[in-house]
PDB file of N, CA and C in Angstrom:
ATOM      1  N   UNK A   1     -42.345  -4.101 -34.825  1.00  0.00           N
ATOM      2  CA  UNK A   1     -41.050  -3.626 -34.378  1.00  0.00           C
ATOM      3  C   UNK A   1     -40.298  -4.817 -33.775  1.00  0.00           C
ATOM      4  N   UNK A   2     -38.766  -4.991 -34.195  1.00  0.00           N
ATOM      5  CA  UNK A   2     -38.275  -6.161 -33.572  1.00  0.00           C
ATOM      6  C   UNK A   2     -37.746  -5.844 -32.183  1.00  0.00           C
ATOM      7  N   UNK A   3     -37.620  -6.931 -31.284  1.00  0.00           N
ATOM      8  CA  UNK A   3     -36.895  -6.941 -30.260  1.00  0.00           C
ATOM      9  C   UNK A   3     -35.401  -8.096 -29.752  1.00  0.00           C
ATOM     10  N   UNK A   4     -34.509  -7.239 -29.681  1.00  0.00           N
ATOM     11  CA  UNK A   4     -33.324  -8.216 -29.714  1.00  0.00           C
ATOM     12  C   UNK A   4     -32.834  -8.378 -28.320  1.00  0.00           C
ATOM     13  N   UNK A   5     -32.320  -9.495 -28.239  1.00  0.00           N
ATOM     14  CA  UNK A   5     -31.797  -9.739 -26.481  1.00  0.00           C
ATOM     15  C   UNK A   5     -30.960 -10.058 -26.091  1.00  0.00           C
ATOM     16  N   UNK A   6     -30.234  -9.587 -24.888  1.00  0.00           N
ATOM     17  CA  UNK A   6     -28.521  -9.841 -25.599  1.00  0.00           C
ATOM     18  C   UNK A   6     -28.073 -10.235 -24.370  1.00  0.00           C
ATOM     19  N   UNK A   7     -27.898 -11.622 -23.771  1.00  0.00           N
ATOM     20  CA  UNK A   7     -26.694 -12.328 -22.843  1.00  0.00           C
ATOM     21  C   UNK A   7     -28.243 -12.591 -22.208  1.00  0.00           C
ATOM     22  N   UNK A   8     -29.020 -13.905 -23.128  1.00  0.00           N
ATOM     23  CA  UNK A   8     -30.665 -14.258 -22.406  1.00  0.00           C
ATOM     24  C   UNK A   8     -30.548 -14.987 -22.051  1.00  0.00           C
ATOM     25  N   UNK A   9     -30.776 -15.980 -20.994  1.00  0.00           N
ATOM     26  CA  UNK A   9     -31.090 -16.897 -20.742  1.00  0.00           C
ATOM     27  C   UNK A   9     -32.949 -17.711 -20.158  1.00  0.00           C
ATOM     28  N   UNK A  10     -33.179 -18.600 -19.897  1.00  0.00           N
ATOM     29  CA  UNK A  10     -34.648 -19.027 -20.077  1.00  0.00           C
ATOM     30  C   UNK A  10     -35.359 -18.095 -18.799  1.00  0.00           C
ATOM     31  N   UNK A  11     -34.619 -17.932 -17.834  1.00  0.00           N
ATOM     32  CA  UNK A  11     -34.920 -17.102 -16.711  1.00  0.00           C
ATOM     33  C   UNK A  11     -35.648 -15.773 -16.864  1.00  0.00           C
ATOM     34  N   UNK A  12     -34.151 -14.885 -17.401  1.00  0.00           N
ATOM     35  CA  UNK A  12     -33.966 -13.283 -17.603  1.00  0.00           C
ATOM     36  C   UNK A  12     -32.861 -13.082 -18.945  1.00  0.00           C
ATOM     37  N   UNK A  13     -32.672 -11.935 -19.522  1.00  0.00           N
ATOM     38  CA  UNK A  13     -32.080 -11.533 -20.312  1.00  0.00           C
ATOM     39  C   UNK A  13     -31.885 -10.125 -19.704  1.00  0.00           C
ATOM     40  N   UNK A  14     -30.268  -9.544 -19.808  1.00  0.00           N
ATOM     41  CA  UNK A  14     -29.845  -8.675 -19.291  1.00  0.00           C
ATOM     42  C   UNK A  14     -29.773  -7.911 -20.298  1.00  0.00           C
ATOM     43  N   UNK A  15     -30.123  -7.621 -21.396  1.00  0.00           N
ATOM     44  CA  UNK A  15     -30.660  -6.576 -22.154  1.00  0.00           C
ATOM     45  C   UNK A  15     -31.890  -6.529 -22.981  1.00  0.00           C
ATOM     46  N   UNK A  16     -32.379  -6.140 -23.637  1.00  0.00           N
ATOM     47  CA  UNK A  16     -33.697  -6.082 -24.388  1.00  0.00           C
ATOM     48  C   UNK A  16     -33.900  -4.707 -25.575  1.00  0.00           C
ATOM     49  N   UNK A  17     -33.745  -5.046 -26.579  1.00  0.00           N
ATOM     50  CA  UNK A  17     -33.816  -3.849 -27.560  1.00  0.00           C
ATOM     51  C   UNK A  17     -34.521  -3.489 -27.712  1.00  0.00           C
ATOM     52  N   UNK A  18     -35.309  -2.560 -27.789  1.00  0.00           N
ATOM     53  CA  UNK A  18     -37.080  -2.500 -28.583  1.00  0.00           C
ATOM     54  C   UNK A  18     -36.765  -1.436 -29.181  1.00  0.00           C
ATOM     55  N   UNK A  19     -37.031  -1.145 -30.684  1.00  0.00           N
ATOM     56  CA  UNK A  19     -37.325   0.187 -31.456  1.00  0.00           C
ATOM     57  C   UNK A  19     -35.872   0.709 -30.842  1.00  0.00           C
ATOM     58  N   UNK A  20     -36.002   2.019 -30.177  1.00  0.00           N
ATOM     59  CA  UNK A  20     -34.791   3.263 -30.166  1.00  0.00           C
ATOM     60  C   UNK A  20     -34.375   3.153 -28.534  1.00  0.00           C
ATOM     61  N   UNK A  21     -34.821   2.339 -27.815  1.00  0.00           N
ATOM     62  CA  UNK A  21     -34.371   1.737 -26.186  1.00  0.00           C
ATOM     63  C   UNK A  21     -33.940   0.767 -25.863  1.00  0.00           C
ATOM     64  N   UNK A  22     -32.915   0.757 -24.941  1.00  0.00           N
ATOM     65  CA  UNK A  22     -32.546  -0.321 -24.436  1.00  0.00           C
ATOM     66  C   UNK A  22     -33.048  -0.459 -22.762  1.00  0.00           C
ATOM     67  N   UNK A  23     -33.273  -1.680 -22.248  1.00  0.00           N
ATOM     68  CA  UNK A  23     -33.891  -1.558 -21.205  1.00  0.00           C
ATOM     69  C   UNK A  23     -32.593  -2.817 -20.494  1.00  0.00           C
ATOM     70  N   UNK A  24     -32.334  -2.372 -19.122  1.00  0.00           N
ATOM     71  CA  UNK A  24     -30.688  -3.238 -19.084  1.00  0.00           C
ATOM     72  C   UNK A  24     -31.439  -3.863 -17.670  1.00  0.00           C
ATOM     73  N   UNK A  25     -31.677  -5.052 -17.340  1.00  0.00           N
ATOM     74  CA  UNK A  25     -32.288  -5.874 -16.187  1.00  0.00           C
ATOM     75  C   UNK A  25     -31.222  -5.316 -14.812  1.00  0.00           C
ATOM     76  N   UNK A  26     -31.348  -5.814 -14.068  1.00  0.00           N
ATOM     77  CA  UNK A  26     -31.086  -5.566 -12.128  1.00  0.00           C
ATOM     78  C   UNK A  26     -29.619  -6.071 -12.682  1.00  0.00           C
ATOM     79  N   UNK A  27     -28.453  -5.292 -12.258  1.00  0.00           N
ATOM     80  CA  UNK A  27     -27.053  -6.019 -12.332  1.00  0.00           C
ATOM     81  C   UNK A  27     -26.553  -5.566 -11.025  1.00  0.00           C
ATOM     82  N   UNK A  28     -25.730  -6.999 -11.031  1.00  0.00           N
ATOM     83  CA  UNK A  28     -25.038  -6.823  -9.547  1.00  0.00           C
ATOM     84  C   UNK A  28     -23.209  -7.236  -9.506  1.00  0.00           C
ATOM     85  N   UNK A  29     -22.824  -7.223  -9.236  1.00  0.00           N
ATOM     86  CA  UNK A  29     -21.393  -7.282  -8.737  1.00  0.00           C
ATOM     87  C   UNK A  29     -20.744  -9.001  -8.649  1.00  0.00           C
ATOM     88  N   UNK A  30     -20.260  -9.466  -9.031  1.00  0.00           N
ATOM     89  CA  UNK A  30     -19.401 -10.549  -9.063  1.00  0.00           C
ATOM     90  C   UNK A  30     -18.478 -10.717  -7.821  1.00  0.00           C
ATOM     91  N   UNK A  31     -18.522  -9.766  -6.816  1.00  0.00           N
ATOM     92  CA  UNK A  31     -17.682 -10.001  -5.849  1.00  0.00           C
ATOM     93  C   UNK A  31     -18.336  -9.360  -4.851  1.00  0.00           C
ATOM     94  N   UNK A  32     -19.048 -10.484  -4.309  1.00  0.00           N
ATOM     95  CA  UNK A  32     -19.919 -10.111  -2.913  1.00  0.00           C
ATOM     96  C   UNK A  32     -19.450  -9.892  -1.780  1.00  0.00           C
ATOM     97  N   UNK A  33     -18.113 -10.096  -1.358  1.00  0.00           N
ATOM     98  CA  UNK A  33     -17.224  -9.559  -0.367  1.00  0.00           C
ATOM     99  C   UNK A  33     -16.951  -8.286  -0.473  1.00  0.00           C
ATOM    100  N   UNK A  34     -17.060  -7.353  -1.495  1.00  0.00           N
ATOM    101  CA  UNK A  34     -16.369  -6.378  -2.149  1.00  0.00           C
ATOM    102  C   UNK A  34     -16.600  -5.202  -1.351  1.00  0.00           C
ATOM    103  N   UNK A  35     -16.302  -3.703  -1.035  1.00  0.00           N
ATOM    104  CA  UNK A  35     -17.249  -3.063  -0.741  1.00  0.00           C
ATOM    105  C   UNK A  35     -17.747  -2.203  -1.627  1.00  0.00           C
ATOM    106  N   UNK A  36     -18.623  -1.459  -1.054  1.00  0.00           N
ATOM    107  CA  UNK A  36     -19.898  -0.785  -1.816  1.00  0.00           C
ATOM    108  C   UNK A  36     -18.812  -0.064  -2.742  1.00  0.00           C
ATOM    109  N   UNK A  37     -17.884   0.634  -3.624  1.00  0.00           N
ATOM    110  CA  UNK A  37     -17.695   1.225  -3.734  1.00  0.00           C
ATOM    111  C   UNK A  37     -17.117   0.404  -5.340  1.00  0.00           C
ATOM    112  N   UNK A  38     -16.345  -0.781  -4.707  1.00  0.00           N
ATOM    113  CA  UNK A  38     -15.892  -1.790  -5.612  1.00  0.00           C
ATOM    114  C   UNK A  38     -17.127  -2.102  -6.121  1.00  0.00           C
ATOM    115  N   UNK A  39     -17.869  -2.907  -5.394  1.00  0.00           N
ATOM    116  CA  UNK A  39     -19.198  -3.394  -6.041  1.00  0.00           C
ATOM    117  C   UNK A  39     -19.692  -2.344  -7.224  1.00  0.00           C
ATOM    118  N   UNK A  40     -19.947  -1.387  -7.084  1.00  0.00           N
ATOM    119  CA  UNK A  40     -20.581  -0.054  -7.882  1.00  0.00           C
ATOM    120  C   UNK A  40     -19.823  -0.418  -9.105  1.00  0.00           C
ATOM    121  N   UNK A  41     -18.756  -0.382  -9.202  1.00  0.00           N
ATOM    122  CA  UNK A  41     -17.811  -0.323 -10.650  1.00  0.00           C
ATOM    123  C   UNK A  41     -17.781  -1.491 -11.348  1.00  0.00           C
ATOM    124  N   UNK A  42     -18.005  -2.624 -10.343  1.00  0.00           N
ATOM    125  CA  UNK A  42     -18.125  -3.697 -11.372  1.00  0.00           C
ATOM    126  C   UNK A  42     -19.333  -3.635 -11.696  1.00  0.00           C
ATOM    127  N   UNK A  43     -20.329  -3.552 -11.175  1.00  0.00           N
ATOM    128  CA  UNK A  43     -21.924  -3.094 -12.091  1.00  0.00           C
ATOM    129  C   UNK A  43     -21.792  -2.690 -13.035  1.00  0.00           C
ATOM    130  N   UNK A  44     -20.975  -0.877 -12.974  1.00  0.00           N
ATOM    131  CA  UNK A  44     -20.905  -0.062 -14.245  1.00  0.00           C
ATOM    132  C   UNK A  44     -20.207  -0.822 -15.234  1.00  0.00           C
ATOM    133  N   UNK A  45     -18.952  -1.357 -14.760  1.00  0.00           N
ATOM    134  CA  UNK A  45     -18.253  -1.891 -16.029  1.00  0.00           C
ATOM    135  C   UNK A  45     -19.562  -2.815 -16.746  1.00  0.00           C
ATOM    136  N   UNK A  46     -20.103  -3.498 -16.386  1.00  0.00           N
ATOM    137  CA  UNK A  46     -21.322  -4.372 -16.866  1.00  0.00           C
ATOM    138  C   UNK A  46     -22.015  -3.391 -17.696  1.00  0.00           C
ATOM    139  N   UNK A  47     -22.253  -2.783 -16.701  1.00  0.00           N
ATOM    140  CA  UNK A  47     -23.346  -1.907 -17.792  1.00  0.00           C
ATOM    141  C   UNK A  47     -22.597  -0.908 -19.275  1.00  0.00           C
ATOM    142  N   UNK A  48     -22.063  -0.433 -18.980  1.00  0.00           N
ATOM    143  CA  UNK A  48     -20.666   0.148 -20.332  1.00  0.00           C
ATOM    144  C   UNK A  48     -20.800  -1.176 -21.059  1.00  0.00           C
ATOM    145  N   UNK A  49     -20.672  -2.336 -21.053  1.00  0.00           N
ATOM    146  CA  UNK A  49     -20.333  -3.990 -22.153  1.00  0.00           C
ATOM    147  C   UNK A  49     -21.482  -3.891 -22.322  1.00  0.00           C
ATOM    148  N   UNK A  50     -22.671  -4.157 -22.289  1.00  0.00           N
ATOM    149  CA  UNK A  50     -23.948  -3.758 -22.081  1.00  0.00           C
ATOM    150  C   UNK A  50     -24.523  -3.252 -23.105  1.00  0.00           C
ATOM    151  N   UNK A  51     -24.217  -1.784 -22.719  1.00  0.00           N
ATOM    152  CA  UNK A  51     -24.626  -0.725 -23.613  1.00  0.00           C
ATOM    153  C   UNK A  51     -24.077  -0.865 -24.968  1.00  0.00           C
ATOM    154  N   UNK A  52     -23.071  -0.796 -24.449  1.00  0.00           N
ATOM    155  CA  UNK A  52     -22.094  -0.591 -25.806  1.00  0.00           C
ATOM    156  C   UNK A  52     -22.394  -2.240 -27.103  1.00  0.00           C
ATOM    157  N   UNK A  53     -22.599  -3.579 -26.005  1.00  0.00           N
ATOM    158  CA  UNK A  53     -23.405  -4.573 -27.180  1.00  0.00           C
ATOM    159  C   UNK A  53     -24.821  -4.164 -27.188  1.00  0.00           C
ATOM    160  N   UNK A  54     -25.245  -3.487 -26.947  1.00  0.00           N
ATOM    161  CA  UNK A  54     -26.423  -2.363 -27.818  1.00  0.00           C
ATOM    162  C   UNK A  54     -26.595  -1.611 -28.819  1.00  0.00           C
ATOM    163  N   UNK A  55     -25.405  -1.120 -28.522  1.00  0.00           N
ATOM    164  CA  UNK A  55     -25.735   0.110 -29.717  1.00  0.00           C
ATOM    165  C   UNK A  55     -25.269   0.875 -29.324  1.00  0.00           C
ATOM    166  N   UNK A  56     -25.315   1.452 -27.533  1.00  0.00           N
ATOM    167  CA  UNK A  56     -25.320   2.739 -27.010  1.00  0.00           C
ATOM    168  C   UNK A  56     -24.359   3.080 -25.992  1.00  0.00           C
ATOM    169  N   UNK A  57     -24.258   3.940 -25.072  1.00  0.00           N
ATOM    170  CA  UNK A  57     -23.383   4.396 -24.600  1.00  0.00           C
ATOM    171  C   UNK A  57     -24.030   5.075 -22.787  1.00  0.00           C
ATOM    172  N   UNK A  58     -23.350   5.313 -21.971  1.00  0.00           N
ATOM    173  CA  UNK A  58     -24.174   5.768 -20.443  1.00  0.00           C
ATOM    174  C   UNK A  58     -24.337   7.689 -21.322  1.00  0.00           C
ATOM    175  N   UNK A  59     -24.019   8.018 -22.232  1.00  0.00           N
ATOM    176  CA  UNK A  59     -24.357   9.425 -22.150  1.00  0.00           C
ATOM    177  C   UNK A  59     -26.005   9.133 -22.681  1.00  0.00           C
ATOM    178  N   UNK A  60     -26.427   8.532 -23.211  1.00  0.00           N
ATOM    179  CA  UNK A  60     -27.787   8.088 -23.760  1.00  0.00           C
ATOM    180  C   UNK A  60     -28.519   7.572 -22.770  1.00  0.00           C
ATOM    181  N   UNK A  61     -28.041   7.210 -21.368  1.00  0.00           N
ATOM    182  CA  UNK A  61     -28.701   7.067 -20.253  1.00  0.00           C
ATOM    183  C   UNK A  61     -29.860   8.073 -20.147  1.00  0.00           C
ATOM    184  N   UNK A  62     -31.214   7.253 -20.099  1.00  0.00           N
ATOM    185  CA  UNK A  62     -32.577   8.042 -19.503  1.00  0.00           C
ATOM    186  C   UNK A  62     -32.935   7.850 -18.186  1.00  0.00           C
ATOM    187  N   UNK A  63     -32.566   6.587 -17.752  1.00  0.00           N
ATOM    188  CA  UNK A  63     -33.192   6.623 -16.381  1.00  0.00           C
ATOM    189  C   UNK A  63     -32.423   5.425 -15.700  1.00  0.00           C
ATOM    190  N   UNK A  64     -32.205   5.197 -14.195  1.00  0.00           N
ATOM    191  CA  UNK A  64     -31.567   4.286 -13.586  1.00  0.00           C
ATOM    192  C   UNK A  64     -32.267   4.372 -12.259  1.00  0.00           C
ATOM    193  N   UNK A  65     -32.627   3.068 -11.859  1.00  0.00           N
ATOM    194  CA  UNK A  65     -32.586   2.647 -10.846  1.00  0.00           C
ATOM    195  C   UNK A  65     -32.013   1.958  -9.457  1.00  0.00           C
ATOM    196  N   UNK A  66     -32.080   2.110  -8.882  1.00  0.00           N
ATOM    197  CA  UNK A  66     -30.661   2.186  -7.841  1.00  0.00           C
ATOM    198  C   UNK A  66     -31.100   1.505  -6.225  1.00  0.00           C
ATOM    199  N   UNK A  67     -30.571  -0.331  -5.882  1.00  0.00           N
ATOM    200  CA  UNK A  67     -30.886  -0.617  -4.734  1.00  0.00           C
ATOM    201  C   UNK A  67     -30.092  -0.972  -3.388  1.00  0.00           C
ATOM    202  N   UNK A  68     -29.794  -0.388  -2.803  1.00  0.00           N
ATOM    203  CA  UNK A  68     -28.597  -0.470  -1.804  1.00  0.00           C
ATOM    204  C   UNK A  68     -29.023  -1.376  -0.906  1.00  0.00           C
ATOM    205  N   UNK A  69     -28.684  -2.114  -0.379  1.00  0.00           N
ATOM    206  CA  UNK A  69     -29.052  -2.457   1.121  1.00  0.00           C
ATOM    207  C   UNK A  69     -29.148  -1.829   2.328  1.00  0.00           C
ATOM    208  N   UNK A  70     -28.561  -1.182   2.131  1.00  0.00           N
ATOM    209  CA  UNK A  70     -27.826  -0.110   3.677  1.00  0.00           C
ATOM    210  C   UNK A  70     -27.619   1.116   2.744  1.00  0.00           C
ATOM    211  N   UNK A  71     -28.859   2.406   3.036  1.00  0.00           N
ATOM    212  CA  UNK A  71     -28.707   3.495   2.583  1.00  0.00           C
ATOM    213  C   UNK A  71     -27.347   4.333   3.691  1.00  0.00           C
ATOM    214  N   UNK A  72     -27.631   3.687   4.145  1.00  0.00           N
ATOM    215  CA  UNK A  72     -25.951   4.751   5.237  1.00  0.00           C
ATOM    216  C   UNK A  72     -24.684   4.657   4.114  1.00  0.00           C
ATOM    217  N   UNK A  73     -24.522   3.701   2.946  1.00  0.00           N
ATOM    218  CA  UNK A  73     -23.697   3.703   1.908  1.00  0.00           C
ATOM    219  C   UNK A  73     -23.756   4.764   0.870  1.00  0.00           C
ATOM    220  N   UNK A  74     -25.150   5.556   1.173  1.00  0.00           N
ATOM    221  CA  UNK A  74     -25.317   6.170  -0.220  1.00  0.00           C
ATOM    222  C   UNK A  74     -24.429   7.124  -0.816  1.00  0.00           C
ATOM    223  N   UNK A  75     -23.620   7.845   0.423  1.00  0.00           N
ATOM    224  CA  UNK A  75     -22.686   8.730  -0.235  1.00  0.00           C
ATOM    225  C   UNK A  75     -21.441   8.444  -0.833  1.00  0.00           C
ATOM    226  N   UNK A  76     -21.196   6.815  -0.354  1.00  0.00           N
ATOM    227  CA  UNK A  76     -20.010   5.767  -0.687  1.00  0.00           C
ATOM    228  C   UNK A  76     -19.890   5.683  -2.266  1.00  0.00           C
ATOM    229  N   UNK A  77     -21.541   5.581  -2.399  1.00  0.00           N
ATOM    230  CA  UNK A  77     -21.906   4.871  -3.902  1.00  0.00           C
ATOM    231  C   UNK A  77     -21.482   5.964  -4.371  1.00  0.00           C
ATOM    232  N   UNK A  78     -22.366   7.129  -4.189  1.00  0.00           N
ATOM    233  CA  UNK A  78     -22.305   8.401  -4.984  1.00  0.00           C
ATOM    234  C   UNK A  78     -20.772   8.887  -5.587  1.00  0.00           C
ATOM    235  N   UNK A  79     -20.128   8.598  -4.618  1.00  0.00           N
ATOM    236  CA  UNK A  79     -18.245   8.715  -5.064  1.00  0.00           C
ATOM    237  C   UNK A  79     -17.642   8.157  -6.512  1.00  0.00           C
ATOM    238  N   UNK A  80     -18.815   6.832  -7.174  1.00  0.00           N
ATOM    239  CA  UNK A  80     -18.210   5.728  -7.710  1.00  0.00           C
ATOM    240  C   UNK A  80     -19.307   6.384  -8.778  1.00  0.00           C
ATOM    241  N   UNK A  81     -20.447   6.557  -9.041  1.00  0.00           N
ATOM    242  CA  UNK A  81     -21.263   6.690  -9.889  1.00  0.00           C
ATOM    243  C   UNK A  81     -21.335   8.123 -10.512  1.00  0.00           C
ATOM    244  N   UNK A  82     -20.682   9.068  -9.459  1.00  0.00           N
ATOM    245  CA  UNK A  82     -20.626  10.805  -9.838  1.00  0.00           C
ATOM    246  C   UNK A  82     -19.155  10.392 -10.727  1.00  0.00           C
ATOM    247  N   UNK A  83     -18.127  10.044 -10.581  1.00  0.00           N
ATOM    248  CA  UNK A  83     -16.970   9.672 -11.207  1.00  0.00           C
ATOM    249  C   UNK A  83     -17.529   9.381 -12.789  1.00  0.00           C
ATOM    250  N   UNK A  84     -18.355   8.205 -13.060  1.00  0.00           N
ATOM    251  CA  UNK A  84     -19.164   7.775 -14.198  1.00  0.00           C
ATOM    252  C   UNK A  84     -19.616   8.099 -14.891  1.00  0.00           C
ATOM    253  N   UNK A  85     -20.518   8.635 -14.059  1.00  0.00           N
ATOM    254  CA  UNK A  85     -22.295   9.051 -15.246  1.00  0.00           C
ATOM    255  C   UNK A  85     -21.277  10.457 -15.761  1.00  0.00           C
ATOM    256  N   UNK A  86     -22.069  10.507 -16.764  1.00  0.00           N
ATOM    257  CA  UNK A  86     -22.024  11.962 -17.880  1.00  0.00           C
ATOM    258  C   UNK A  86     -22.415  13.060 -17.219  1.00  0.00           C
ATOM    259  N   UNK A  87     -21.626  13.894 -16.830  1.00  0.00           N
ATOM    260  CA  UNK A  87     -22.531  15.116 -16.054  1.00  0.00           C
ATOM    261  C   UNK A  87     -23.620  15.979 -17.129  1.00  0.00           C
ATOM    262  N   UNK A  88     -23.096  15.819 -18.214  1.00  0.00           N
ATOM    263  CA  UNK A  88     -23.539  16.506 -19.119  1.00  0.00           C
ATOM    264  C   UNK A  88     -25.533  15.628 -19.328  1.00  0.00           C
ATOM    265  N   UNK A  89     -25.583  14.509 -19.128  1.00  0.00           N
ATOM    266  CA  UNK A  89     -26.409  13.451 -19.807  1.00  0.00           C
ATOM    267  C   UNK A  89     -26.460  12.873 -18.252  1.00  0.00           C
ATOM    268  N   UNK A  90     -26.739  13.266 -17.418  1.00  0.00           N
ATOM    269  CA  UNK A  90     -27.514  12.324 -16.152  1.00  0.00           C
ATOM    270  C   UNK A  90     -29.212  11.979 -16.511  1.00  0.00           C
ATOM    271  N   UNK A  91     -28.655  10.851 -15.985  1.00  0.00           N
ATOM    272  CA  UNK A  91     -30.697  10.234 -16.215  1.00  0.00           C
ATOM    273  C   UNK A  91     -31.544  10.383 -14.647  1.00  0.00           C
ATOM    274  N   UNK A  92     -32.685  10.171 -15.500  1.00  0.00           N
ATOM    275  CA  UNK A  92     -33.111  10.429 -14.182  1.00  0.00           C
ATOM    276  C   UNK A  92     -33.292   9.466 -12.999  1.00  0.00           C
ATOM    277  N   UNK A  93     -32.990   9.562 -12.200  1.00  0.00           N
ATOM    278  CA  UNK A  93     -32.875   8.537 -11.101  1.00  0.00           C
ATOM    279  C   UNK A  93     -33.558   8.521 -10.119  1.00  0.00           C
ATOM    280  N   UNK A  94     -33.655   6.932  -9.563  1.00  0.00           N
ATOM    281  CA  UNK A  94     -34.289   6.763  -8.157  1.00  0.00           C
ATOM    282  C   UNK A  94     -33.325   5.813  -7.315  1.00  0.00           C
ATOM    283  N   UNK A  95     -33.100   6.306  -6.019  1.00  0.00           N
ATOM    284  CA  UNK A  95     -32.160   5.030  -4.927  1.00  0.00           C
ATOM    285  C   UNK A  95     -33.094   5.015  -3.923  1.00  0.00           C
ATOM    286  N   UNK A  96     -32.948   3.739  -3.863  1.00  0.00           N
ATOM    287  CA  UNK A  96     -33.985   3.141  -1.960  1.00  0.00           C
ATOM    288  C   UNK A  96     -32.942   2.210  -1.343  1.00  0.00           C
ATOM    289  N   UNK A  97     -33.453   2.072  -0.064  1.00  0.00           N
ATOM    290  CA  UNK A  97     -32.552   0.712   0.296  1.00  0.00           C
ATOM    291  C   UNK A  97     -33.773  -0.154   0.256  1.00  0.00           C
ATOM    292  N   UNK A  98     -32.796  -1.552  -0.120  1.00  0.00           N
ATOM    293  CA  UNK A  98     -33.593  -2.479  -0.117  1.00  0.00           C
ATOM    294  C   UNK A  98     -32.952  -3.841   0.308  1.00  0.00           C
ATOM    295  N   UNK A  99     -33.414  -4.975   0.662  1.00  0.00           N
ATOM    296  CA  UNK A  99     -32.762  -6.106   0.637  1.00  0.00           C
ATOM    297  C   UNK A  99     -32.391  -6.548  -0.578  1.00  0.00           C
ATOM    298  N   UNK A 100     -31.441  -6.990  -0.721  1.00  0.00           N
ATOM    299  CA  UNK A 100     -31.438  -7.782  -2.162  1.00  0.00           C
ATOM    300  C   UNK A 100     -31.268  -9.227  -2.421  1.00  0.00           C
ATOM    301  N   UNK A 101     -31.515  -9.990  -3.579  1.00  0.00           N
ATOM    302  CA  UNK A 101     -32.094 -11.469  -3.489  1.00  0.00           C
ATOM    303  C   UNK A 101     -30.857 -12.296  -3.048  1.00  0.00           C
ATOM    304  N   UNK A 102     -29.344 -12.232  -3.158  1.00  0.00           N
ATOM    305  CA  UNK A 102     -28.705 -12.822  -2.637  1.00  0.00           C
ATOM    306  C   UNK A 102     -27.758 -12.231  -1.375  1.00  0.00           C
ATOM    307  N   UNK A 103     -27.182 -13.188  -0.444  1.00  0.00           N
ATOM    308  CA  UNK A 103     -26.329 -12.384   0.635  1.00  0.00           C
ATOM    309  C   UNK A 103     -24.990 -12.023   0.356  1.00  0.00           C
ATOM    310  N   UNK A 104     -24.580 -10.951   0.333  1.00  0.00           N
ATOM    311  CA  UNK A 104     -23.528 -10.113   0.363  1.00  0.00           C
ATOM    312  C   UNK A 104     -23.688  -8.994  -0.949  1.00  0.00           C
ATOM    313  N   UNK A 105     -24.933  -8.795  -1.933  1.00  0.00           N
ATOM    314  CA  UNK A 105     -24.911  -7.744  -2.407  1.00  0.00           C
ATOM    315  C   UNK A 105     -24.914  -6.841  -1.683  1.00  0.00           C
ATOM    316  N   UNK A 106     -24.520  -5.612  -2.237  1.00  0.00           N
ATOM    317  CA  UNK A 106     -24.509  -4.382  -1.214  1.00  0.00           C
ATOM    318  C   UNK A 106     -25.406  -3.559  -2.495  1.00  0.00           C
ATOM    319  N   UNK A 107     -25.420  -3.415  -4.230  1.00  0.00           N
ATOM    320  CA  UNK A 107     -26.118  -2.757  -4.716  1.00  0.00           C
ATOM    321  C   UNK A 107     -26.949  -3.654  -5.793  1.00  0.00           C
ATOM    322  N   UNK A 108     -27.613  -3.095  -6.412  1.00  0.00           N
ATOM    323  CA  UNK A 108     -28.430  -3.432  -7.717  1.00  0.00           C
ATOM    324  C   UNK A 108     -28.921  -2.323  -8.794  1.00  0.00           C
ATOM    325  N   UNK A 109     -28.397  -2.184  -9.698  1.00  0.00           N
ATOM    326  CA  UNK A 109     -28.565  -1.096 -10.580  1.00  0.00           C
ATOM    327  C   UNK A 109     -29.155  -1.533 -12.052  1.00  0.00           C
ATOM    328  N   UNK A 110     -30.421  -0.781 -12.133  1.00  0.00           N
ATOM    329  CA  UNK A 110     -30.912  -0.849 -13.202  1.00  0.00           C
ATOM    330  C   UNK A 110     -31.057   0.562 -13.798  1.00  0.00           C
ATOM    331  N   UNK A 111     -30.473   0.350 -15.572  1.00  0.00           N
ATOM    332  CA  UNK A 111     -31.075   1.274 -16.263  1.00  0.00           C
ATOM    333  C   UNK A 111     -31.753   1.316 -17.693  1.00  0.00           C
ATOM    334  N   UNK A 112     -31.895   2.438 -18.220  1.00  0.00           N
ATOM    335  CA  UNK A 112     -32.971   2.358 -19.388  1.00  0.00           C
ATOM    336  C   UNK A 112     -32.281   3.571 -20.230  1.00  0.00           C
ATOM    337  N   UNK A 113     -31.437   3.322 -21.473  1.00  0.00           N
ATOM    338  CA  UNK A 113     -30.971   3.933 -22.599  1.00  0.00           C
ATOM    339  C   UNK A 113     -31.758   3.985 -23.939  1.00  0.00           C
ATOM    340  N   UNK A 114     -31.244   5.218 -24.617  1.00  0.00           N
ATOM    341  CA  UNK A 114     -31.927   5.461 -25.908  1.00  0.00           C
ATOM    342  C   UNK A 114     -30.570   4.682 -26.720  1.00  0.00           C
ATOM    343  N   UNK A 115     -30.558   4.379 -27.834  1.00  0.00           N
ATOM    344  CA  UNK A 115     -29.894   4.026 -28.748  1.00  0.00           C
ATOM    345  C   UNK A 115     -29.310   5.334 -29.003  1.00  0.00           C
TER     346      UNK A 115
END
């Protein structure tokens, strides 16, 4: 079965094809001043370019992972991501807070689509 990889570099590659899945690495926000809410949408927009140079689409969303820094944001996020996701096609999800590897992320979102 082939596997294709799309925006790789020697590090990480922020997508990965295998067979009928796409598996989309940790994305974060381009504007670390931003707040949580901004941050969230520039993720998604990432992830929509993403998907879509996949093959696929967020209604084909299976599963997402979700890392805040400061869970006291979570209902902030929720405003930006309930707007998004497919009500019809929600994946299944997990959110924690966590630190994240550089200073001023506020999220990190990973997910995992079918073609």
């Amino acid at each position: 079965m082939s596997i294709k990889r799309i925006e790789n570099t020697p590090r990480m590659t922020k997508a990965v094809v295998h067979g009928d899945t796409v598996y989309l690495s940790g994305i974060t926000a381009d504007d670390r001043s931003a707040t949580v809410e901004v941050q969230c949408q520039q993720i998604l927009d990432k992830i929509d370019a993403l998907l879509e140079k996949a093959g696929t689409n967020k209604s084909k969303l299976l599963s997402s992972q979700i890392w805040l820094t400061d869970i006291s944001t979570w209902a902030r996020f929720n405003t930006v991501w309930d707007a998004w996701v497919d009500p019809e096609n929600a994946p299944a999800r997990a959110t924690v807070e966590a630190p994240l590897a550089a200073p001023g992320l506020s999220i990190e979102i990973m997910v995992i689509a079918a073609l």
